[in-house]
C-alpha atoms as a PDB file:
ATOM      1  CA  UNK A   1      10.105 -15.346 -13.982  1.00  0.00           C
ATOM      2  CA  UNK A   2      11.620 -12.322 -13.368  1.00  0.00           C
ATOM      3  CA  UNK A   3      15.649 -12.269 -11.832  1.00  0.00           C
ATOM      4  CA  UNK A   4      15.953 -12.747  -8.157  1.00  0.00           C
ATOM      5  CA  UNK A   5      18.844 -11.805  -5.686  1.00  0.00           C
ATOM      6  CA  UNK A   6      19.562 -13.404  -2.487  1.00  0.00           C
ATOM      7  CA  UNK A   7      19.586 -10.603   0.335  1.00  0.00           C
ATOM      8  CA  UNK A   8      19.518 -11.048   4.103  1.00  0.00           C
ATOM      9  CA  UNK A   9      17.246  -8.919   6.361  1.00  0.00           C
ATOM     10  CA  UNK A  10      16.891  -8.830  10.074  1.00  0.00           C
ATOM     11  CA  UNK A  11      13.524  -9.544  11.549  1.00  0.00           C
ATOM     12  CA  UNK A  12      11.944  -9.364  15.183  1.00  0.00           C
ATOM     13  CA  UNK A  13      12.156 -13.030  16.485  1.00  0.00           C
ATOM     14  CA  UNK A  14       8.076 -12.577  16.890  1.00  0.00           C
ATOM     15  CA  UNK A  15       8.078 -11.208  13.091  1.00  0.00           C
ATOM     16  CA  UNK A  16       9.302 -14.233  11.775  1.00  0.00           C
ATOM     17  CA  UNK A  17       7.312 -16.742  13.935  1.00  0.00           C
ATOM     18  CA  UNK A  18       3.727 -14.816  12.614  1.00  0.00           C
ATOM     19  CA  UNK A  19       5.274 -15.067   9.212  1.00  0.00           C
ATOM     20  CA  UNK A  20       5.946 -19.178   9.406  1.00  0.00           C
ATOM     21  CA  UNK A  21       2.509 -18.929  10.755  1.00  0.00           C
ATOM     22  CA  UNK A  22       0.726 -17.509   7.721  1.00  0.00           C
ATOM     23  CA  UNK A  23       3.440 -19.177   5.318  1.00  0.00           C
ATOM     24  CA  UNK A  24       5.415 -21.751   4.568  1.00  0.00           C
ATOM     25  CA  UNK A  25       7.238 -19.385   1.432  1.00  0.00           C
ATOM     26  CA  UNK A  26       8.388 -16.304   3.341  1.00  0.00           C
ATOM     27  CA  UNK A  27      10.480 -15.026   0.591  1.00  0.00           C
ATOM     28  CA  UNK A  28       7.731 -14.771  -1.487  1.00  0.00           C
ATOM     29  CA  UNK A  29       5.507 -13.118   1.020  1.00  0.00           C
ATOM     30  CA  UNK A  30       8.025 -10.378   1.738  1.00  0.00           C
ATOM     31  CA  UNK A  31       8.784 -10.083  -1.959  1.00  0.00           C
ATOM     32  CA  UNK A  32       4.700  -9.105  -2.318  1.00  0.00           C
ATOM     33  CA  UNK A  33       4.757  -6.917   0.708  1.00  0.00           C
ATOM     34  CA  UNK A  34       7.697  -4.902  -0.564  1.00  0.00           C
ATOM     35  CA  UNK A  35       6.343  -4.924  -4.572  1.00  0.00           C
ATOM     36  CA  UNK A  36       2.885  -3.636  -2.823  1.00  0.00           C
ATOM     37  CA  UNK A  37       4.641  -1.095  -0.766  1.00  0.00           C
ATOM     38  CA  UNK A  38       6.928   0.598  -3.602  1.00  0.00           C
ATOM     39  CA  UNK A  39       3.605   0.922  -5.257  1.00  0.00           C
ATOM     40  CA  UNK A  40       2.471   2.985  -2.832  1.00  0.00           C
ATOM     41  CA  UNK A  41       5.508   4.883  -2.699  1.00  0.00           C
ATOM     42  CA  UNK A  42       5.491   5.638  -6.684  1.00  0.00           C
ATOM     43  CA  UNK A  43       1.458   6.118  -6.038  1.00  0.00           C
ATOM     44  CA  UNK A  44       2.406   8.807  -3.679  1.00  0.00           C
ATOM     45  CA  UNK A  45       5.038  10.885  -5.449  1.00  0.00           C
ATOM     46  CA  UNK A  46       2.793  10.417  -8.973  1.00  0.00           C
ATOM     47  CA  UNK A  47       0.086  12.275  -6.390  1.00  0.00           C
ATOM     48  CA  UNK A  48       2.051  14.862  -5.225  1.00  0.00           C
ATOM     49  CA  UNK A  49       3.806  15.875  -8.409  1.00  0.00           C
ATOM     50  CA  UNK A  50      -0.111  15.969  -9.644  1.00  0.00           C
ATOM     51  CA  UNK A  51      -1.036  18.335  -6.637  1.00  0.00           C
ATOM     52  CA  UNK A  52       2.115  20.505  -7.268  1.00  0.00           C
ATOM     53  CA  UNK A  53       0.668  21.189 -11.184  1.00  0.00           C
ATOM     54  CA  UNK A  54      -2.592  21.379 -10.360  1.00  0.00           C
ATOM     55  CA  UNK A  55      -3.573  22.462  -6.087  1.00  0.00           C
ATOM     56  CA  UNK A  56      -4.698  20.206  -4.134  1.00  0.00           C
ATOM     57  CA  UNK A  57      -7.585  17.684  -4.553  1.00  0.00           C
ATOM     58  CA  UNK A  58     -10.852  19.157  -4.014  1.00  0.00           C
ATOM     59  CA  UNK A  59     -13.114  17.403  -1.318  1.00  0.00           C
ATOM     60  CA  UNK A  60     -15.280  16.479  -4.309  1.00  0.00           C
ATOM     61  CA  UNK A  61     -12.594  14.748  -6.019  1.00  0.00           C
ATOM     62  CA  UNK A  62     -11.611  12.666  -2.869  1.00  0.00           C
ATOM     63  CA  UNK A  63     -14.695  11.431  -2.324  1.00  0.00           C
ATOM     64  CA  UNK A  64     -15.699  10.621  -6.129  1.00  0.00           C
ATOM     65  CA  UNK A  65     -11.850   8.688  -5.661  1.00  0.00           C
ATOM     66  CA  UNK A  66     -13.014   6.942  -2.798  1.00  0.00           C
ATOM     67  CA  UNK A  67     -16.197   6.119  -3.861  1.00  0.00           C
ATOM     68  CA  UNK A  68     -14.484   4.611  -7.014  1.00  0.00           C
ATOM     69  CA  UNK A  69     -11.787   2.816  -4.747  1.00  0.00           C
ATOM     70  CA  UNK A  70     -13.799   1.458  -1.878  1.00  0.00           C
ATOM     71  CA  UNK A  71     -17.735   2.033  -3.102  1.00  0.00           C
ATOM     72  CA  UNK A  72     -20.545   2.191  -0.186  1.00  0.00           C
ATOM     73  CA  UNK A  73     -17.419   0.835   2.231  1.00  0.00           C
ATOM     74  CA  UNK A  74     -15.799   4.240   1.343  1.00  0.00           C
ATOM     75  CA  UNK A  75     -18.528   6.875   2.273  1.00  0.00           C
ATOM     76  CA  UNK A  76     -18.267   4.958   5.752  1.00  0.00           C
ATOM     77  CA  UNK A  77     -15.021   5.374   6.412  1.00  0.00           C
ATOM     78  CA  UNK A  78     -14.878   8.668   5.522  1.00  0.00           C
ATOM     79  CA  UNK A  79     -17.963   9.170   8.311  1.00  0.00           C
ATOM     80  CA  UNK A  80     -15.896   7.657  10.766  1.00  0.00           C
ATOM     81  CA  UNK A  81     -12.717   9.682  10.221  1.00  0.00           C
ATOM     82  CA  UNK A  82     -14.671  13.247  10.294  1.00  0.00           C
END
């Protein structure tokens, strides 16, 4: 287990009530929901440094990414987007 450090956050009263609702260990659902969203974030800048070297994805290569990603699912999202 990896080091841990107590911090206190500030929540919406209704934030907190949803979260007791869907958990009884809210520290480690916040923990996931941060860990998921600095993946993004490092997703994102690893993507645009990418673009910056090479242009800009192709439509091609966004929908061979989707299809990977998502599969069938992704070809009908990207139908009801356009």
């Amino acid at each position: 287990m990896s080091a841990t450090t107590r911090v206190t956050v500030t929540l919406p009263a209704e934030q907190v009530a949803a979260l007791k609702q869907l958990t009884d260990n809210v520290s480690g659902y916040v923990s996931e929901a941060v860990a998921r969203r600095l993946r993004h974030e490092l997703v994102g800048e690893d993507l645009q440094r990418y673009q910056e070297e090479h242009g800009a994805f192709t439509d091609e290569e966004l929908a061979e990414a989707s299809d990977k990603i998502f599969g069938s699912a992704g070809r009908n999202l990207r139908s009801d987007v356009a």
